[in-house]
C-alpha atoms as a PDB file:
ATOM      1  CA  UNK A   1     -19.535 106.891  -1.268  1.00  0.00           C
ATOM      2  CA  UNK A   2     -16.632 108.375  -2.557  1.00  0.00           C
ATOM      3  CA  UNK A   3     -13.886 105.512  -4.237  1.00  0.00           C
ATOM      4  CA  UNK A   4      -9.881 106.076  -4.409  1.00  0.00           C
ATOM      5  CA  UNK A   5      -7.893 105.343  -7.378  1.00  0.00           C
ATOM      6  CA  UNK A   6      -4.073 105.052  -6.621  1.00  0.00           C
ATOM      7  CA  UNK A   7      -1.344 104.483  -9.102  1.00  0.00           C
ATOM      8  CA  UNK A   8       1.546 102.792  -7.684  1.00  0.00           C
ATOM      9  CA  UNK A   9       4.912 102.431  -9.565  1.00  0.00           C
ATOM     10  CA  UNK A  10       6.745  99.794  -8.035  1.00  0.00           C
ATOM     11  CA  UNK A  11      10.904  99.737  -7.410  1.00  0.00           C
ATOM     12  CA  UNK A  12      12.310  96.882  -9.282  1.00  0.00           C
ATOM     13  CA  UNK A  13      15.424  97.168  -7.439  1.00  0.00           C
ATOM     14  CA  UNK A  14      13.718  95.590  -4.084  1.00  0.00           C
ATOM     15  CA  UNK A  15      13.864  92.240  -3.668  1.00  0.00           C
ATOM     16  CA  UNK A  16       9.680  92.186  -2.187  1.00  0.00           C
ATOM     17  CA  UNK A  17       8.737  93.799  -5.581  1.00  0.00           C
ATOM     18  CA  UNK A  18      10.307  91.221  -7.722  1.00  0.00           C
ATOM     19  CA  UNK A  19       8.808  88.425  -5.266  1.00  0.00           C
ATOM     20  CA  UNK A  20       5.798  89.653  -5.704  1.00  0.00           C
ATOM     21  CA  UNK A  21       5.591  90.137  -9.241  1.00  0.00           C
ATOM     22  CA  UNK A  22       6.299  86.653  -9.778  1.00  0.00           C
ATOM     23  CA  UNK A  23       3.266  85.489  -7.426  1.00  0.00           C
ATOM     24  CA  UNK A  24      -0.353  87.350  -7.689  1.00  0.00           C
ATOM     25  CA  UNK A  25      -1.386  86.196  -3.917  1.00  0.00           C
ATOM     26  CA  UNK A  26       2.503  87.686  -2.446  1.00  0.00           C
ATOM     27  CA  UNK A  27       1.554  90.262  -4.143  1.00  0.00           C
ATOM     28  CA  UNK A  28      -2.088  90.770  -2.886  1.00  0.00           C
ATOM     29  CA  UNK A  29      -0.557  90.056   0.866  1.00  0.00           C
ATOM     30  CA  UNK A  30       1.955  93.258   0.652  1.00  0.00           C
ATOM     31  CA  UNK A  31      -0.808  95.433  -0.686  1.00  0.00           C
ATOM     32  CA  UNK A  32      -3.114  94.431   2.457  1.00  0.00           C
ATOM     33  CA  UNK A  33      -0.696  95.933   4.479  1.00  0.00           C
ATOM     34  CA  UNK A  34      -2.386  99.435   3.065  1.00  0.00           C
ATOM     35  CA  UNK A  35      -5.864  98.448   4.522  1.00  0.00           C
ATOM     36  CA  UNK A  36      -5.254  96.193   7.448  1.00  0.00           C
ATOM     37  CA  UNK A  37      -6.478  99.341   9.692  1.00  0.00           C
ATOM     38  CA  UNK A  38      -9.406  97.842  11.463  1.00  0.00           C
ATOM     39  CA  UNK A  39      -9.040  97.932  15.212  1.00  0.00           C
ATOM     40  CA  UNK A  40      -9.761  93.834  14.761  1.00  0.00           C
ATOM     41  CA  UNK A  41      -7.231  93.867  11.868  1.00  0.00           C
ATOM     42  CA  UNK A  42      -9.643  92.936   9.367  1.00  0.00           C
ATOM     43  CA  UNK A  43      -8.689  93.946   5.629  1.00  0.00           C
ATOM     44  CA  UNK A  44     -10.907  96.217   4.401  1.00  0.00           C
ATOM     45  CA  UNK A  45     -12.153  95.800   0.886  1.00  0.00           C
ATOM     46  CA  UNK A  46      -9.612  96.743  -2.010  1.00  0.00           C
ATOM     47  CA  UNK A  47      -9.303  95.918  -5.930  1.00  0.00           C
ATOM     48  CA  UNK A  48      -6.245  95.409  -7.687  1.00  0.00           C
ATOM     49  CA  UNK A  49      -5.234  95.433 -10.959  1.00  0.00           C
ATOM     50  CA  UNK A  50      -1.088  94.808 -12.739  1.00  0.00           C
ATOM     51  CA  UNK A  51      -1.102  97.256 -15.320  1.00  0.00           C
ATOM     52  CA  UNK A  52       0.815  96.716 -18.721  1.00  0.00           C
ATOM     53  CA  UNK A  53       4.501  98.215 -19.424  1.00  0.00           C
ATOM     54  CA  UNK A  54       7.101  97.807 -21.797  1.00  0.00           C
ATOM     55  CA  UNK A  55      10.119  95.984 -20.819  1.00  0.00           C
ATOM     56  CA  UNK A  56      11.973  99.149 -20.008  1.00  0.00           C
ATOM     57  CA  UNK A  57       9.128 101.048 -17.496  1.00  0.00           C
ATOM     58  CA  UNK A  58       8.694 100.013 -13.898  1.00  0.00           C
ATOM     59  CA  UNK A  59       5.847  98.064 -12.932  1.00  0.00           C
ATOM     60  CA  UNK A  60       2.170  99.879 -12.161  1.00  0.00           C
ATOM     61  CA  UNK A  61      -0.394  98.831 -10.208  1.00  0.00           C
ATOM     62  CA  UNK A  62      -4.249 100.306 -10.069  1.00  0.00           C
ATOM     63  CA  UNK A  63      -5.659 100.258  -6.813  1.00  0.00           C
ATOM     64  CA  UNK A  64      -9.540 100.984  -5.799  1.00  0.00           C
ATOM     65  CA  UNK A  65     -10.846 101.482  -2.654  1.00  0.00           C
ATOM     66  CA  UNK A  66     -13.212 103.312  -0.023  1.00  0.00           C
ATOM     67  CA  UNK A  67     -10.997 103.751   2.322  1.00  0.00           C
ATOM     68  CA  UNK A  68      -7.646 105.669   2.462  1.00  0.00           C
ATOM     69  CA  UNK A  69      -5.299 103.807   1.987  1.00  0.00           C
ATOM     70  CA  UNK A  70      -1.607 103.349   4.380  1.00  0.00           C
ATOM     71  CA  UNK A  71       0.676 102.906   1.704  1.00  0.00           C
ATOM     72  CA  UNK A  72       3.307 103.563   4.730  1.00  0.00           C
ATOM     73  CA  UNK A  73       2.370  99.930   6.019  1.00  0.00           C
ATOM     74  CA  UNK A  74       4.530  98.851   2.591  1.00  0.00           C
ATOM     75  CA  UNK A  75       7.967  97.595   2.677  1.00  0.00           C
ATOM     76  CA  UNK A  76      10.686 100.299   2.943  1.00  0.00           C
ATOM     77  CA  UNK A  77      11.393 101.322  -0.987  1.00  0.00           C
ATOM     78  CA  UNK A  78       8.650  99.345  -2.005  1.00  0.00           C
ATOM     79  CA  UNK A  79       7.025 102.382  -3.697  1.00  0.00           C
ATOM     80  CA  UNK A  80       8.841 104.626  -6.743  1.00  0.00           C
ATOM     81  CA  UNK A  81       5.880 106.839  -6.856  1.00  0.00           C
ATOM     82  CA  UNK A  82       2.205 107.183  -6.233  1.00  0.00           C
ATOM     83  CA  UNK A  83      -0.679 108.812  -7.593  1.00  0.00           C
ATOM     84  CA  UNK A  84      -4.508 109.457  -6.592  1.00  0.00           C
ATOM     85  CA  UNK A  85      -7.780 110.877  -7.191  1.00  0.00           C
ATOM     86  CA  UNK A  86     -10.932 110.299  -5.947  1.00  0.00           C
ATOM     87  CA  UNK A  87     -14.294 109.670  -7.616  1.00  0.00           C
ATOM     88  CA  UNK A  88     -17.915 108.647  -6.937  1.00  0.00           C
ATOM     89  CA  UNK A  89     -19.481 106.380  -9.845  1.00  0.00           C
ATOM     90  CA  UNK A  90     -22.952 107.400  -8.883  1.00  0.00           C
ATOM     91  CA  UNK A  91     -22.196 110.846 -10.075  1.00  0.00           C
ATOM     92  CA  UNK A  92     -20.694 110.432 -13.340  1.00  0.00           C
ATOM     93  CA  UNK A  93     -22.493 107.450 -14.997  1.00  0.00           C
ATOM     94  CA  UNK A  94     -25.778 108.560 -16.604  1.00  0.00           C
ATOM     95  CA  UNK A  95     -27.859 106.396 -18.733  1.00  0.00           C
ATOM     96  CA  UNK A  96     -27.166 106.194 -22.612  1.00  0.00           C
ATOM     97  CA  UNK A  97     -23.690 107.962 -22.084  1.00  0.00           C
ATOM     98  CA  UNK A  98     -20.898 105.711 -24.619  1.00  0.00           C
ATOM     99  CA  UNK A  99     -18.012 104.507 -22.234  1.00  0.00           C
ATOM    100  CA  UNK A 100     -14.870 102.597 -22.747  1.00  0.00           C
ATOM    101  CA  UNK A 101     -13.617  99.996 -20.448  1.00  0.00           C
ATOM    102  CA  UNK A 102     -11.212  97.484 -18.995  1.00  0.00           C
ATOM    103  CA  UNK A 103     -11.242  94.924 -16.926  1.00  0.00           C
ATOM    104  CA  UNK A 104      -8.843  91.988 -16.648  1.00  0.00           C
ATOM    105  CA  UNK A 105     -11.060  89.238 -15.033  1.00  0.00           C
ATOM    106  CA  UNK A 106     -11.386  85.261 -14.150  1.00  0.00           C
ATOM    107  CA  UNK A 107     -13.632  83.854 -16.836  1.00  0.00           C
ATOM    108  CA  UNK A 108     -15.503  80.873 -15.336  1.00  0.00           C
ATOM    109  CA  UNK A 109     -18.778  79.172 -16.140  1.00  0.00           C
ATOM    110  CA  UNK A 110     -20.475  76.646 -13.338  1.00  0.00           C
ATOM    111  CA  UNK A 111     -21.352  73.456 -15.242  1.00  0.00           C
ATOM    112  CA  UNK A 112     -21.208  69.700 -14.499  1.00  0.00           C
ATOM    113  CA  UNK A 113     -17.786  68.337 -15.779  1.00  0.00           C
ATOM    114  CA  UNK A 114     -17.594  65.289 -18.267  1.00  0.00           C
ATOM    115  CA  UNK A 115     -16.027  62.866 -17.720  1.00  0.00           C
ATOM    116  CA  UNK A 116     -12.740  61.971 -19.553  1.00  0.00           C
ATOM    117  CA  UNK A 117     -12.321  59.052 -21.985  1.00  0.00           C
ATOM    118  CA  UNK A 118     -10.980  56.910 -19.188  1.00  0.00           C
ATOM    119  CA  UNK A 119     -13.254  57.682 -16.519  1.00  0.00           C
ATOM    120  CA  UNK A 120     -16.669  56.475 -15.550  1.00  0.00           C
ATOM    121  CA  UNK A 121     -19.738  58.354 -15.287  1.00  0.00           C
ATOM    122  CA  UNK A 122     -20.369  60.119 -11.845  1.00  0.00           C
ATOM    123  CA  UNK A 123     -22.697  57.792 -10.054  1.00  0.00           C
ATOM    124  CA  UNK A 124     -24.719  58.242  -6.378  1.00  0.00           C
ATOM    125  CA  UNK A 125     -24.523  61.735  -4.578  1.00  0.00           C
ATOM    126  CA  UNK A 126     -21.875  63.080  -7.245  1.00  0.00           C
ATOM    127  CA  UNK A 127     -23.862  63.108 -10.410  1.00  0.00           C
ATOM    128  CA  UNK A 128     -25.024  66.237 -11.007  1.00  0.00           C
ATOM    129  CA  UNK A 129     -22.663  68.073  -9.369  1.00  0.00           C
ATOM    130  CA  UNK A 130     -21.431  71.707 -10.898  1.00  0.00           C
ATOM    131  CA  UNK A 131     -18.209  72.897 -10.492  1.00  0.00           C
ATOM    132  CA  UNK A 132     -16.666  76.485 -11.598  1.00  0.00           C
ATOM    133  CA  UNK A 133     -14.843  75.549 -14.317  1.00  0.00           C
ATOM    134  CA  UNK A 134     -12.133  78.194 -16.294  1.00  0.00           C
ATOM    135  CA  UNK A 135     -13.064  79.150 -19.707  1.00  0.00           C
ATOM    136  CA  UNK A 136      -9.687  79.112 -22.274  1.00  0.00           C
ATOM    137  CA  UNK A 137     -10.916  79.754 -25.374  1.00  0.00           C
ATOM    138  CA  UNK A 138     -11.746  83.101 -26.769  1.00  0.00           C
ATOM    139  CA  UNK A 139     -14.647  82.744 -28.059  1.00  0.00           C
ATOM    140  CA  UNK A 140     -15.747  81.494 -24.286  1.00  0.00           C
ATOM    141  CA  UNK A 141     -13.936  84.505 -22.876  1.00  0.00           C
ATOM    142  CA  UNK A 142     -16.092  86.585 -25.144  1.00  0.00           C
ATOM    143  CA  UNK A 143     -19.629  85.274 -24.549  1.00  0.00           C
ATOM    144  CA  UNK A 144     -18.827  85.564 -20.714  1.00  0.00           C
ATOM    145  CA  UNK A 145     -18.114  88.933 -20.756  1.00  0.00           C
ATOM    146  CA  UNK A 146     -21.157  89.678 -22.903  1.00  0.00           C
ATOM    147  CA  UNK A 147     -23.063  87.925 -19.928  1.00  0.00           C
ATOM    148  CA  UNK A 148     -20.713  90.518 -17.171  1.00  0.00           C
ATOM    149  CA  UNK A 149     -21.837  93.344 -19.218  1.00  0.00           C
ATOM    150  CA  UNK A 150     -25.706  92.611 -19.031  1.00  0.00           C
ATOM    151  CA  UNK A 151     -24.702  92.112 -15.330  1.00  0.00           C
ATOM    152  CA  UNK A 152     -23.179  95.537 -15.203  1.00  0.00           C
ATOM    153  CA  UNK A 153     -25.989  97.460 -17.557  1.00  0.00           C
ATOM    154  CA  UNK A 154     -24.065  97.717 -20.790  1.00  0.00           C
ATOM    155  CA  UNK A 155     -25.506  97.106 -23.789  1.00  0.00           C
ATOM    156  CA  UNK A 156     -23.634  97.436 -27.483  1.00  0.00           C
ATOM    157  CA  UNK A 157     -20.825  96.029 -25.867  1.00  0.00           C
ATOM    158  CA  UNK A 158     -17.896  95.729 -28.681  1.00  0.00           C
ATOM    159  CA  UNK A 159     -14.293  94.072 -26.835  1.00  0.00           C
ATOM    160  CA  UNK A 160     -11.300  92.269 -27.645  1.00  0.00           C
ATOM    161  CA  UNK A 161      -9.467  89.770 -25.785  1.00  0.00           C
ATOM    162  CA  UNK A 162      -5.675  90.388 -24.711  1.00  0.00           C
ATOM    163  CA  UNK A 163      -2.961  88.707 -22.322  1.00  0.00           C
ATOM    164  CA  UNK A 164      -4.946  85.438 -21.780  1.00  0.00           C
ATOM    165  CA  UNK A 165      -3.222  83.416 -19.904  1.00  0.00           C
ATOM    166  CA  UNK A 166      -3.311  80.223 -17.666  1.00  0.00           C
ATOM    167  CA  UNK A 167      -2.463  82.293 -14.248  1.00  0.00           C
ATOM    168  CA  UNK A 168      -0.232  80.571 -11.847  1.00  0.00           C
ATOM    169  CA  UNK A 169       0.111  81.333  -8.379  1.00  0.00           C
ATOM    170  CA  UNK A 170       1.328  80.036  -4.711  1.00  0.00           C
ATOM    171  CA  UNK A 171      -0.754  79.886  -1.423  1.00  0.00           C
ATOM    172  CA  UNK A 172       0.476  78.482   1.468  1.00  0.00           C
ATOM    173  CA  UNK A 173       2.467  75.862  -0.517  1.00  0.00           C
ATOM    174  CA  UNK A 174       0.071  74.732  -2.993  1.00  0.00           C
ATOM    175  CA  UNK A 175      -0.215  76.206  -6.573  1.00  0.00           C
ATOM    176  CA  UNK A 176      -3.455  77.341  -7.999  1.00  0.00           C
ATOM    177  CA  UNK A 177      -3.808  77.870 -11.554  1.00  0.00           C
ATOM    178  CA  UNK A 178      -6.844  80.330 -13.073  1.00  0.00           C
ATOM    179  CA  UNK A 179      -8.046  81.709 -16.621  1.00  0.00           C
ATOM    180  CA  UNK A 180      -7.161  85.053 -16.793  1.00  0.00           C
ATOM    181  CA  UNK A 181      -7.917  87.449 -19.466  1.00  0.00           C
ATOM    182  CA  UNK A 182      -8.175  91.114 -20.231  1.00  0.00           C
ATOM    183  CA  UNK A 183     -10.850  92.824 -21.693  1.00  0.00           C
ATOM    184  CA  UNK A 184     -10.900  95.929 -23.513  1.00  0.00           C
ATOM    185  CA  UNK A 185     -13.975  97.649 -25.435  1.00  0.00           C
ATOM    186  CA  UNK A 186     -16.471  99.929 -25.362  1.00  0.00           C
ATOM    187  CA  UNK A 187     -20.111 100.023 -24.630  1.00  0.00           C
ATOM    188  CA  UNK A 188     -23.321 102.168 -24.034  1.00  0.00           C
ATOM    189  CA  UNK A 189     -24.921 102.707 -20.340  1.00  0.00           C
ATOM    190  CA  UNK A 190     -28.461 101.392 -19.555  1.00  0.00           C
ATOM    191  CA  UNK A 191     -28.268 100.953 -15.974  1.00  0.00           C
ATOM    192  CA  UNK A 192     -25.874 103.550 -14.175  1.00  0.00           C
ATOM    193  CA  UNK A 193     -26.811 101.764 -10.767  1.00  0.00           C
ATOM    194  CA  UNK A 194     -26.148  98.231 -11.777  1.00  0.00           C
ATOM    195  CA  UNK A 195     -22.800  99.738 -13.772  1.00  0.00           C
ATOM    196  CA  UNK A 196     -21.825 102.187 -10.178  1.00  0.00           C
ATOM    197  CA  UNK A 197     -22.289  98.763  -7.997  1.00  0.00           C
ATOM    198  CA  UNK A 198     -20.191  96.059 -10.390  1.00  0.00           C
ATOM    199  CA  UNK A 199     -17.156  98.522 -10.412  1.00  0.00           C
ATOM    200  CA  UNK A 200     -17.380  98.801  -6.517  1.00  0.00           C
ATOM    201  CA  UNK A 201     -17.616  95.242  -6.483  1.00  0.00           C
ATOM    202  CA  UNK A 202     -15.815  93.900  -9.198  1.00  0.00           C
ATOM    203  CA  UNK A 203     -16.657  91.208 -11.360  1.00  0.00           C
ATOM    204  CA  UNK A 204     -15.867  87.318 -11.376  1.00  0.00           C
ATOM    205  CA  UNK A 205     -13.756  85.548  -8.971  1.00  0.00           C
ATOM    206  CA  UNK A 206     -10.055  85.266  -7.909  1.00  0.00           C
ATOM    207  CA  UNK A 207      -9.913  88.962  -7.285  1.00  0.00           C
ATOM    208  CA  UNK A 208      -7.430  88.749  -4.809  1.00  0.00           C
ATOM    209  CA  UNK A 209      -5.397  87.729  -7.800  1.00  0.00           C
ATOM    210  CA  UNK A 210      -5.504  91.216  -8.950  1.00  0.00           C
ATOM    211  CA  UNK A 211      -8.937  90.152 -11.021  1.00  0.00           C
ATOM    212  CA  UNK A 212     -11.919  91.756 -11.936  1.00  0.00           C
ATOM    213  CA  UNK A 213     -11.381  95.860 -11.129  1.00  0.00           C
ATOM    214  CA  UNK A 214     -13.322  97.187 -14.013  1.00  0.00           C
ATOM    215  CA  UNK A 215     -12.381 100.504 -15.256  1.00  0.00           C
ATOM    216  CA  UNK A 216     -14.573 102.697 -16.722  1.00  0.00           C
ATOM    217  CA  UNK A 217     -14.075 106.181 -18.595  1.00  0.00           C
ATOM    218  CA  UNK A 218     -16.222 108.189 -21.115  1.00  0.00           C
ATOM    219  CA  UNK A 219     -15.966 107.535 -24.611  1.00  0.00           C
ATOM    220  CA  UNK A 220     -14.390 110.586 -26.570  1.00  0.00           C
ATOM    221  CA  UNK A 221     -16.065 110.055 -30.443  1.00  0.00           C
END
């Protein structure tokens, strides 16, 4: 199936642009609007990603889909400009080809937490318990996305770590803090099937936060 890459430059003049920017889930609400097209109003699947700029360049956003999206569902002079091409992963990943790639994900590990130096062990039911803890350190950020990229069929995966960041965000009056890190590198192709599904999917969790659309593009030696 055929996916849709959209680049959206956003007007910093409007008011919903600057709200949005300041909270991942407002912004994850407006772009919903584009895919809300169900007859039952369900949202149909969508990936997100804020891209980089310099202080002086509007704001970009990636966007992947399936479906088409109704960027005409958006707030009046929400949109500067748009761009978009389609693409199906299937068709262009082939094994042993050397790709480059970037994805800015939620780094979490599921283990049981210790206790802290004032608190007693977990006792009864609770002991034993795993929880999906955020990973802060670098070198954690790093062996987790060596573990995404076995995941995704990559091997000689070579990345570095930018914009980590303790990622704050809103809901419905309570605020919800995540690890949040991008990822940029290079690796090699062993399983184009594994690699076609994890970009439809996306990788880790809080993706609604604009986490985990991995982009992937040959590697020009």
């Amino acid at each position: 199936m055929t996916l849709l890459l959209t680049r959206l430059t956003l007007n910093l003049s409007q008011r919903e642009v600057r709200r949005d920017l300041g909270n991942a889930y407002d912004m994850h609400r407006t772009l919903a609007r584009g895919f809300a097209n169900a007859p039952d109003g369900a949202v149909q699947h969508f990936l997100w990603r804020l891209e980089a700029s310099r202080a002086a360049e509007a704001p970009t956003l990636l966007v992947q889909s399936e479906c088409d999206p109704q960027w005409g569902n958006l707030p009046v002079g929400y949109l500067m400009a748009q761009a978009q091409r389609s693409w199906v992963p299937e068709a262009v990943f082939g094994e042993g080809k050397a790709v480059a790639y970037r994805v800015r994900a939620n780094p979490t590990v599921n283990r049981v937490p210790e206790p802290g130096p004032d608190q007693d062990p977990p006792s009864g039911s609770s002991r034993g318990r795993r929880k999906r803890i955020g990973l802060w350190t670098e070198a954690e950020q790093m062996e987790w996305m060596q573990r995404q990229a076995v995941r995704l069929g990559l091997s000689e995966v070579a990345a570095a770590v930018s914009n980590a960041e303790r990622l704050r965000c809103r809901r419905k009056g309570t605020v919800m803090t995540v690890a949040a890190a991008q990822f940029d590198g290079q690796a090699v192709i062993t399983d184009p099937e594994a690699l076609a599904a994890g970009v439809r999917a996306g990788i880790g969790h809080a993706r609604m936060l604009g986490l985990g659309l991995v982009s992937v593009a040959p590697l020009r030696l």
